[in-house]
C-alpha atoms as a PDB file:
ATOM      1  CA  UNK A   1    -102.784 167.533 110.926  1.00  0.00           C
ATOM      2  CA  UNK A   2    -103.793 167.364 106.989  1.00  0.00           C
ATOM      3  CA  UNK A   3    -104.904 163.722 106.110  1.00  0.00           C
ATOM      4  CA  UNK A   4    -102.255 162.818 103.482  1.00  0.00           C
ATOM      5  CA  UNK A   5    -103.045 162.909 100.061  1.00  0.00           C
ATOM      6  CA  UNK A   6    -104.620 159.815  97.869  1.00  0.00           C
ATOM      7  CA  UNK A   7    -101.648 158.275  95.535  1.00  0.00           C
ATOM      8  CA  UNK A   8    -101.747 159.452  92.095  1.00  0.00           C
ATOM      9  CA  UNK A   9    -100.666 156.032  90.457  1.00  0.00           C
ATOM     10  CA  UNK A  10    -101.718 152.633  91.753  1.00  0.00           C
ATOM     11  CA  UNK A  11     -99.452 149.517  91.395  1.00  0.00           C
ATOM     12  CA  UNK A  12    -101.700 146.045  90.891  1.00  0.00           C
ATOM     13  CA  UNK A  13    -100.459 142.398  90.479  1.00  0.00           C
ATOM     14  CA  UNK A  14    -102.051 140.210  88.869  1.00  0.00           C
ATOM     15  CA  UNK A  15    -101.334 137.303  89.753  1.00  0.00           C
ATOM     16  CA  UNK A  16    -101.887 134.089  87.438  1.00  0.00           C
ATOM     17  CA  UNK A  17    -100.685 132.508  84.184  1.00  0.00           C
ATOM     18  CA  UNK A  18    -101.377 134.909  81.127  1.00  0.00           C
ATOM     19  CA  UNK A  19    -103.100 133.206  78.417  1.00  0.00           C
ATOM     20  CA  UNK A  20    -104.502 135.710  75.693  1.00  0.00           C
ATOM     21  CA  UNK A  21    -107.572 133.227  74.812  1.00  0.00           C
ATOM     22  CA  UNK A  22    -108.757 133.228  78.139  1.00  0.00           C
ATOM     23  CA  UNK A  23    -111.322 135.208  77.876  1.00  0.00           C
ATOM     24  CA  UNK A  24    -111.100 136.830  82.109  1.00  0.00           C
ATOM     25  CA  UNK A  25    -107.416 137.842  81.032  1.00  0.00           C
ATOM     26  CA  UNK A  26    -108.596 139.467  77.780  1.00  0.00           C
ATOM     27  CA  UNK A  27    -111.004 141.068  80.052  1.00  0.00           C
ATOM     28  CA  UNK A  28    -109.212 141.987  83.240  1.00  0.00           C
ATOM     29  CA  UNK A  29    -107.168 145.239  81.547  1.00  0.00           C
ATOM     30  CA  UNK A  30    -109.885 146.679  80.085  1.00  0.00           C
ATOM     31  CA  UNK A  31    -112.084 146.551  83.819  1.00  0.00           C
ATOM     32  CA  UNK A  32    -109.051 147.535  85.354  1.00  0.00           C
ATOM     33  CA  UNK A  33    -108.712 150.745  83.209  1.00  0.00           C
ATOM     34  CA  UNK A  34    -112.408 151.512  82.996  1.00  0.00           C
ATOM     35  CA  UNK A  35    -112.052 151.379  86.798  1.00  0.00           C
ATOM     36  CA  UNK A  36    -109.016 153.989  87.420  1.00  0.00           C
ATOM     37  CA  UNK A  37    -110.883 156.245  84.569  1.00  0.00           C
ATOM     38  CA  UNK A  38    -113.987 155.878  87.130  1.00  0.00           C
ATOM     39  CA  UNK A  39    -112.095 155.994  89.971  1.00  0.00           C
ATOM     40  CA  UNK A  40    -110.108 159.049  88.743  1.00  0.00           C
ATOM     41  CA  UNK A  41    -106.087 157.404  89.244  1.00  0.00           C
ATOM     42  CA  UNK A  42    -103.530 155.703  87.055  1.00  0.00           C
ATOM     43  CA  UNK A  43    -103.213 152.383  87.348  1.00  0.00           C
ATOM     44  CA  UNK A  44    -100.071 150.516  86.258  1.00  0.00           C
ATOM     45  CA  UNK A  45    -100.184 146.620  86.502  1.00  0.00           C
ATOM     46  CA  UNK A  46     -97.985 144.230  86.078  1.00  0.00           C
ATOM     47  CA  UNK A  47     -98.682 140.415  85.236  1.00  0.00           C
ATOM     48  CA  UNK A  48     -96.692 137.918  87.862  1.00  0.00           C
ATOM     49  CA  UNK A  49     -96.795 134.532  86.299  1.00  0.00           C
ATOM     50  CA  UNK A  50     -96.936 132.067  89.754  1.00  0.00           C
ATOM     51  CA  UNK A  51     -93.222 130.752  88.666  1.00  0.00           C
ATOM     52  CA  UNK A  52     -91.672 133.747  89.426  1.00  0.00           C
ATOM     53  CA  UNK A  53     -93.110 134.647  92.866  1.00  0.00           C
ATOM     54  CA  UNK A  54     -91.060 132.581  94.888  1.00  0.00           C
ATOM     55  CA  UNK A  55     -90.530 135.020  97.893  1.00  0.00           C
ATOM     56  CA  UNK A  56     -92.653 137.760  99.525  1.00  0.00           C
ATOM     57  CA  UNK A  57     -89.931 140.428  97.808  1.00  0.00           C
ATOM     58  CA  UNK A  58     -91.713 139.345  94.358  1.00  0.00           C
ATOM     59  CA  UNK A  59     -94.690 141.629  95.564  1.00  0.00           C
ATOM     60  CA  UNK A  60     -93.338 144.374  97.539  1.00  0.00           C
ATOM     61  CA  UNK A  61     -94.753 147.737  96.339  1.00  0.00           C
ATOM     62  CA  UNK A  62     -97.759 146.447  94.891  1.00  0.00           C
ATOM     63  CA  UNK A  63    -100.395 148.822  96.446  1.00  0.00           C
ATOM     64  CA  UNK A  64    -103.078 145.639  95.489  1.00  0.00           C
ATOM     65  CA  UNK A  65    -102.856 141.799  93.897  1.00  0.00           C
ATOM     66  CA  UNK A  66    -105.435 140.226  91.904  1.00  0.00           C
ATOM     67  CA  UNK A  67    -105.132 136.509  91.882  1.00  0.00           C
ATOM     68  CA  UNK A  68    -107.012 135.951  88.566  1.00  0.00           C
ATOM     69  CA  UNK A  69    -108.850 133.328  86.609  1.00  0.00           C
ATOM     70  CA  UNK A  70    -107.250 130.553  84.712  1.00  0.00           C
ATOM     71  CA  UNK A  71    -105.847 127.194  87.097  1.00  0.00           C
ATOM     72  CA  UNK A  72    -104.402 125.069  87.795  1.00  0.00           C
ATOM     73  CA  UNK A  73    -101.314 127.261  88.001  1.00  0.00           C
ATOM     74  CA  UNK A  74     -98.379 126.422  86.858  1.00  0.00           C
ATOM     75  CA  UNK A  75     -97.132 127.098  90.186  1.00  0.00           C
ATOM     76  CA  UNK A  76    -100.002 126.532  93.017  1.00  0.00           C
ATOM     77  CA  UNK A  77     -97.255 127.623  95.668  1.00  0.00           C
ATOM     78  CA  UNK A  78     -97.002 131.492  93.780  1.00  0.00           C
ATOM     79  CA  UNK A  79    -100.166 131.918  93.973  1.00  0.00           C
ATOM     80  CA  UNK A  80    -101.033 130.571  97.290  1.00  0.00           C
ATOM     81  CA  UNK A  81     -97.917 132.693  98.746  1.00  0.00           C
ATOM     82  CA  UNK A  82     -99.048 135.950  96.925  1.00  0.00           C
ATOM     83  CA  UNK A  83    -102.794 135.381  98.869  1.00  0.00           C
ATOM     84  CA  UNK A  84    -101.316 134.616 102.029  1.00  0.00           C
ATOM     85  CA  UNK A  85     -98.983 138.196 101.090  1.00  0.00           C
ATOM     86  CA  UNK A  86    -102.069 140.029 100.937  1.00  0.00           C
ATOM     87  CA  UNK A  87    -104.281 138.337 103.690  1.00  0.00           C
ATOM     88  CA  UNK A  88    -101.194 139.142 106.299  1.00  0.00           C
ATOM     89  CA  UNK A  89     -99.991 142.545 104.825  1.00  0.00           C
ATOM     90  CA  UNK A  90    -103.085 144.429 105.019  1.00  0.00           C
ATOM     91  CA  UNK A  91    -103.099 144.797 100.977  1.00  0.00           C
ATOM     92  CA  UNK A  92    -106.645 144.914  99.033  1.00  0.00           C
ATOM     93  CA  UNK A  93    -106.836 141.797  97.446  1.00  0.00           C
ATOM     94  CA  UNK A  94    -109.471 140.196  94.582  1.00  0.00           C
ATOM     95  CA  UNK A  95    -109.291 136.718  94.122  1.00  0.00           C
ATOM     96  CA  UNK A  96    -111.843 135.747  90.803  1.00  0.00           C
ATOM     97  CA  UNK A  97    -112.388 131.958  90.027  1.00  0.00           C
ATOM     98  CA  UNK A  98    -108.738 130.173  90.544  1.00  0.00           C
ATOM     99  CA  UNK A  99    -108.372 133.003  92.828  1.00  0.00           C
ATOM    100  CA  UNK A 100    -111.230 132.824  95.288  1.00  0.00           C
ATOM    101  CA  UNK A 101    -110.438 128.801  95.182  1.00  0.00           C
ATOM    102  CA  UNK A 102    -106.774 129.333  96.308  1.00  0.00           C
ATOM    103  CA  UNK A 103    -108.057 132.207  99.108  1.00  0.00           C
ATOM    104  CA  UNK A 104    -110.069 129.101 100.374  1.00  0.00           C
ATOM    105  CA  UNK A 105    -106.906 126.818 100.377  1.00  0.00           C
ATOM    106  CA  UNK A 106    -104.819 129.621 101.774  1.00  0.00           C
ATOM    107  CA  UNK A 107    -106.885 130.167 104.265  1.00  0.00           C
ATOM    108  CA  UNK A 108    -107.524 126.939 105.487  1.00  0.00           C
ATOM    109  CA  UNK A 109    -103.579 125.964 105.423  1.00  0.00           C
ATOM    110  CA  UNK A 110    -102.464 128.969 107.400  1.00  0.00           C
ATOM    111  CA  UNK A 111    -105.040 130.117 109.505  1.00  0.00           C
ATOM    112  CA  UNK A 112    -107.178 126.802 110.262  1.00  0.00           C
ATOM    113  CA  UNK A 113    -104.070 124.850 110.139  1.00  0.00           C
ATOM    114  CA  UNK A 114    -105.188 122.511 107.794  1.00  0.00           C
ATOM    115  CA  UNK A 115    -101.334 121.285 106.426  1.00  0.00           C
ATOM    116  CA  UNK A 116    -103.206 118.798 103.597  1.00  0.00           C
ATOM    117  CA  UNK A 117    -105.717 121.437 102.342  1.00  0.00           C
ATOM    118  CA  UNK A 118    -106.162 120.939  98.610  1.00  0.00           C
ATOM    119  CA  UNK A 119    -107.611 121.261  95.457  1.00  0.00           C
ATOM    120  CA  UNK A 120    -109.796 118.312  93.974  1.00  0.00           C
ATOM    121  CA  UNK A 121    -108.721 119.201  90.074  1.00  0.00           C
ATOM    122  CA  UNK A 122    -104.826 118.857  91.331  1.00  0.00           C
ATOM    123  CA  UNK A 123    -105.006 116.306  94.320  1.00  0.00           C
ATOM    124  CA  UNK A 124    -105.974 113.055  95.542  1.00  0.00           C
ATOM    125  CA  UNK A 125    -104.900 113.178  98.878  1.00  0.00           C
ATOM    126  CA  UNK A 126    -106.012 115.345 101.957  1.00  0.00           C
ATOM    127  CA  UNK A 127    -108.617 117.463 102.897  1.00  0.00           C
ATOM    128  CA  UNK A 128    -110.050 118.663  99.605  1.00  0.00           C
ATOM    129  CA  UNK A 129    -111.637 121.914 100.368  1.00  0.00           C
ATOM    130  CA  UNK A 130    -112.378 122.796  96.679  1.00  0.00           C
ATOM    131  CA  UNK A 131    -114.301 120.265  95.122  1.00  0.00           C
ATOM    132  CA  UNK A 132    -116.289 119.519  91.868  1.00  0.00           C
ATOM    133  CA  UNK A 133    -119.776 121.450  91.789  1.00  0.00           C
ATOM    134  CA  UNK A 134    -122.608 119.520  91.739  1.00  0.00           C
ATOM    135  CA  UNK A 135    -123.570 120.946  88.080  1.00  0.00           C
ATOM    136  CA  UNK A 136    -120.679 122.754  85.667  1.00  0.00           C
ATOM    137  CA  UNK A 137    -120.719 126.486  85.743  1.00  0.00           C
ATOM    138  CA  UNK A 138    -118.823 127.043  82.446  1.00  0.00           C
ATOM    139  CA  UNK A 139    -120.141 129.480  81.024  1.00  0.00           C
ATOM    140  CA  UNK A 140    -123.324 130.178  83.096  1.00  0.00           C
ATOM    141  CA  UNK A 141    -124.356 133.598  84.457  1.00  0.00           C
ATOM    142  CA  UNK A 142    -126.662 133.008  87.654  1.00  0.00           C
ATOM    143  CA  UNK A 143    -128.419 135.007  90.403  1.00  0.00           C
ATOM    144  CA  UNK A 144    -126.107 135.951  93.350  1.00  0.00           C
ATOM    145  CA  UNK A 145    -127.830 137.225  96.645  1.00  0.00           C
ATOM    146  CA  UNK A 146    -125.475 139.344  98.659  1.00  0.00           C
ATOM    147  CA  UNK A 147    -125.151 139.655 102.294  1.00  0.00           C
ATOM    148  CA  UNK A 148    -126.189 143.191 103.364  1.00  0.00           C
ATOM    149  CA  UNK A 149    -123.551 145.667 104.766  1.00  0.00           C
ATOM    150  CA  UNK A 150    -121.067 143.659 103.162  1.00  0.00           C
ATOM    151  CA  UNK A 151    -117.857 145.265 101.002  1.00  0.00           C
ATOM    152  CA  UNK A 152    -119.903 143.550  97.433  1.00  0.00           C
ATOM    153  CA  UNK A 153    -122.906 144.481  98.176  1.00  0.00           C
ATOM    154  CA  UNK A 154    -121.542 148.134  99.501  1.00  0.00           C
ATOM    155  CA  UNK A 155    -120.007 148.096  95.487  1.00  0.00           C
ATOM    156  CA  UNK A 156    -122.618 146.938  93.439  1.00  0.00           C
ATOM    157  CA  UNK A 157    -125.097 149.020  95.070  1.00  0.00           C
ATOM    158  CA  UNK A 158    -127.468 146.023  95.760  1.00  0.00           C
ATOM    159  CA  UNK A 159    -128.623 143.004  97.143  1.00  0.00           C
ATOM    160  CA  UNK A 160    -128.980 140.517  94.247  1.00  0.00           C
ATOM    161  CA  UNK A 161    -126.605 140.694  91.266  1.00  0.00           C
ATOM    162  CA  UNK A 162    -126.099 138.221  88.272  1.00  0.00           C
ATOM    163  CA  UNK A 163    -123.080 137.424  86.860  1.00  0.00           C
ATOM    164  CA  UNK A 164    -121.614 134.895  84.385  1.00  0.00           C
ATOM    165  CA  UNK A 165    -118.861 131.960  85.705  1.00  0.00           C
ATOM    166  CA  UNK A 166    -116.753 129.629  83.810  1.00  0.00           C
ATOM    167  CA  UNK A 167    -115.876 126.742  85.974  1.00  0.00           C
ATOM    168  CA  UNK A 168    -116.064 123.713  87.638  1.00  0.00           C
ATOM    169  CA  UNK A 169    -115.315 123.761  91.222  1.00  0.00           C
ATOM    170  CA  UNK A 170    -116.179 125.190  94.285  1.00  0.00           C
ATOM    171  CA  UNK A 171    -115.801 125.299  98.073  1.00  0.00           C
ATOM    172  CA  UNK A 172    -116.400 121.692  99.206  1.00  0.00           C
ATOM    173  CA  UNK A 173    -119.454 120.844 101.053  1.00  0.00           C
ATOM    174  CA  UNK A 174    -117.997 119.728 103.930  1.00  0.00           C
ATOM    175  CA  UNK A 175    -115.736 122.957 104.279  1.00  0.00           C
ATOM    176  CA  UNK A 176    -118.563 125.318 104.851  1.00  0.00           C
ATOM    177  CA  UNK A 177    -119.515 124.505 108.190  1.00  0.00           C
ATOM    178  CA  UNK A 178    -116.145 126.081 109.220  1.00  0.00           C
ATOM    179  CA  UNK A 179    -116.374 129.128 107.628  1.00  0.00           C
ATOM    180  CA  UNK A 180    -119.566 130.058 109.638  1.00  0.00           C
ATOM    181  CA  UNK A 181    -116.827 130.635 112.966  1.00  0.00           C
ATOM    182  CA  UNK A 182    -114.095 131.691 110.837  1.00  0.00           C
ATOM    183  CA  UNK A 183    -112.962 135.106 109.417  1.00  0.00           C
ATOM    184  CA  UNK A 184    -112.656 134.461 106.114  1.00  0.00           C
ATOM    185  CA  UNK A 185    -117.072 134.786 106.188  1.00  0.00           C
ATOM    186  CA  UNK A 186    -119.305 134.036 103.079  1.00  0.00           C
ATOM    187  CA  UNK A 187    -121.103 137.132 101.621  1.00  0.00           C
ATOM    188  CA  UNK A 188    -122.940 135.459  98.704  1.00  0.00           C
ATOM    189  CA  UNK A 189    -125.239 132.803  97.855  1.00  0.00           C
ATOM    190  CA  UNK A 190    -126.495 131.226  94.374  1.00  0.00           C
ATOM    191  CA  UNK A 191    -130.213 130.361  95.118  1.00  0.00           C
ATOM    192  CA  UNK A 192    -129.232 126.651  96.334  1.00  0.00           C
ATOM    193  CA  UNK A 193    -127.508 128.302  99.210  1.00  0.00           C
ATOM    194  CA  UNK A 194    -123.870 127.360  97.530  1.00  0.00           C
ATOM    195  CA  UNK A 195    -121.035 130.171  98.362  1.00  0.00           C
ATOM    196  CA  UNK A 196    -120.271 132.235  95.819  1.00  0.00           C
ATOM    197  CA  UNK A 197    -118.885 134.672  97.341  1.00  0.00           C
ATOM    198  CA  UNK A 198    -116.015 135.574 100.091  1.00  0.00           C
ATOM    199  CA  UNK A 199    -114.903 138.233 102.678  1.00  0.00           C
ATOM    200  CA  UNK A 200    -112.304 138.429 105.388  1.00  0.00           C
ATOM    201  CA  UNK A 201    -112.954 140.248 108.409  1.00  0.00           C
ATOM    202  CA  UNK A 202    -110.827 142.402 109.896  1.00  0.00           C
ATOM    203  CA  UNK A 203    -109.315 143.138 106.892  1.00  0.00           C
ATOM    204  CA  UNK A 204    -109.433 146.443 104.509  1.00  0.00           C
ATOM    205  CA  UNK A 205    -110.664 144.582 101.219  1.00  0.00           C
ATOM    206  CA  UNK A 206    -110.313 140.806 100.690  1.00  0.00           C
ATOM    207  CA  UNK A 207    -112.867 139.274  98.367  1.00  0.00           C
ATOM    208  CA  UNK A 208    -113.120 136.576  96.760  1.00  0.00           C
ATOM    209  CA  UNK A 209    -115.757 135.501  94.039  1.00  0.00           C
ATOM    210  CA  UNK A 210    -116.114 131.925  91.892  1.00  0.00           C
ATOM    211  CA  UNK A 211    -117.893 134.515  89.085  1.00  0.00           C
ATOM    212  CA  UNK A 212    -115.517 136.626  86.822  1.00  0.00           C
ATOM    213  CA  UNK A 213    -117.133 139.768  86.986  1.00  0.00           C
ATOM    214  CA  UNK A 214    -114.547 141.021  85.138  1.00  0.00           C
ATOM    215  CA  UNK A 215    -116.027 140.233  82.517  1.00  0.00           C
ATOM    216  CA  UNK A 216    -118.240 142.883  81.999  1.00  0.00           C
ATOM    217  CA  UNK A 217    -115.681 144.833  80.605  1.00  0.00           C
ATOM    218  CA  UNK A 218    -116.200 143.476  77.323  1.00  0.00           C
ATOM    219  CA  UNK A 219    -119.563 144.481  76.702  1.00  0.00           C
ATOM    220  CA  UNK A 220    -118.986 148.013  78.311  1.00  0.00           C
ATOM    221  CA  UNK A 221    -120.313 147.183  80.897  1.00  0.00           C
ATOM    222  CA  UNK A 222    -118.838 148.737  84.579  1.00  0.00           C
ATOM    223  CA  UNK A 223    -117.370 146.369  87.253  1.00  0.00           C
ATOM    224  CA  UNK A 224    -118.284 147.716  90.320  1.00  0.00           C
ATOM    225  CA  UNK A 225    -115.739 145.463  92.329  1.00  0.00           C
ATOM    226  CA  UNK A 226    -113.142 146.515  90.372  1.00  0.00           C
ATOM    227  CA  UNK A 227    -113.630 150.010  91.215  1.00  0.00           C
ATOM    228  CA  UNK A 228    -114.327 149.006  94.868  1.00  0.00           C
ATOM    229  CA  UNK A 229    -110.938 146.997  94.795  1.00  0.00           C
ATOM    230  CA  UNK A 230    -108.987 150.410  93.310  1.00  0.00           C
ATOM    231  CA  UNK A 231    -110.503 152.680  95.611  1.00  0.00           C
ATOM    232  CA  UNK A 232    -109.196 150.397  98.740  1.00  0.00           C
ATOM    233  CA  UNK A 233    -105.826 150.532  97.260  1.00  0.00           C
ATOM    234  CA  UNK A 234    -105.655 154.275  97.465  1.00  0.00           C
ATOM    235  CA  UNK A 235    -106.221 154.573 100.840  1.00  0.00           C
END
């Protein structure tokens, strides 16, 4: 039997507030259709704003979802529902800044059972898994050391990449320890050891990073985890 044929045209959600001065949003088109001109496929994406996914139908036929930069959302439960969409459906997901944060939260509500998982920007109470960095990241590039074999490091090529952040929070100290034993595995470091980067095993493409290397669209520059993420969705 023939192995069926690669789609033509790709579907992506993004998944996030749209705000034309952020600057990841301003970027995230442009590495998106760098990417399909790279990757050789049509991409068509649509932006969900997190008050109008309410249900799983919201995202059915998306061949991919990017949960992008720019929280709090106005809608924490969209975007945490669209993650946990992906995570259980099998679909390639990218989760940059606000996104990898809410994969952590996701994750740690429904897999770890952690009911009171939160975010330290939006809560006081519970289990804060995302907490403030110990120094601001707002617009800061740094040097990212990637675990080998992993789906980054397969993209960019490489073991050590730098790339430029623009926030203030970041998996919780305390949370780390159970992430060694867990699925949802870190697969890059800043050069204090701090996560930067995450992977779920088990899983076809689920990556989260705190860096928007998105980015690098705007100085023509290629995003290798954008193509990465397309090429997932096509299989």
């Amino acid at each position: 039997m023939s192995p069926l044929p690669l789609k033509e045209t790709l579907r992506v959600a993004l998944v996030g507030d749209y705000n034309s001065t952020v600057i990841a949003h301003q970027a995230i088109p442009l590495a998106l259709d760098n990417a399909a001109e790279y990757v050789d496929v049509t991409v068509d994406y649509d932006w969900l704003p997190t008050p109008e996914v309410t249900s799983p139908e919201d995202l059915v036929g998306y061949d991919a979802i990017w949960c992008v930069p720019a929280s709090p959302y106005q809608n924490e439960d969209g975007a945490l529902l669209a993650i946990r969409y992906a995570r259980e459906n099998q679909i390639p997901f990218l989760g940059t800044c606000g996104g990898f944060q809410h994969a952590i939260i996701e994750y740690a509500r429904n897999v770890l059972d952690w009911h009171d998982a939160g975010h330290a920007e939006t809560s006081r109470d519970g289990r804060l898994v995302i907490g403030p960095l110990s120094c601001s990241l707002v617009e800061k590039s740094d040097a990212i050391e990637l675990k080998a074999g992993s789906l980054i490091a397969e993209a960019y090529g490489r073991s050590q990449i730098e790339e430029g952040y623009h926030c203030n929070y970041g998996i919780a100290d305390f949370f780390t320890a159970h992430l060694a034993s867990s699925q949802l595995q870190p697969t890059g470091w800043d050069n204090h050891g701090e996560i930067r980067v995450v992977e779920l095993r088990g899983h076809p493409f689920f990556v989260g990073t705190l860096f928007q290397h998105e980015r690098n669209a705007l100085k023509d520059k290629p995003a290798p985890l954008v193509e990465a993420f397309l090429k997932a969705a096509l299989l």
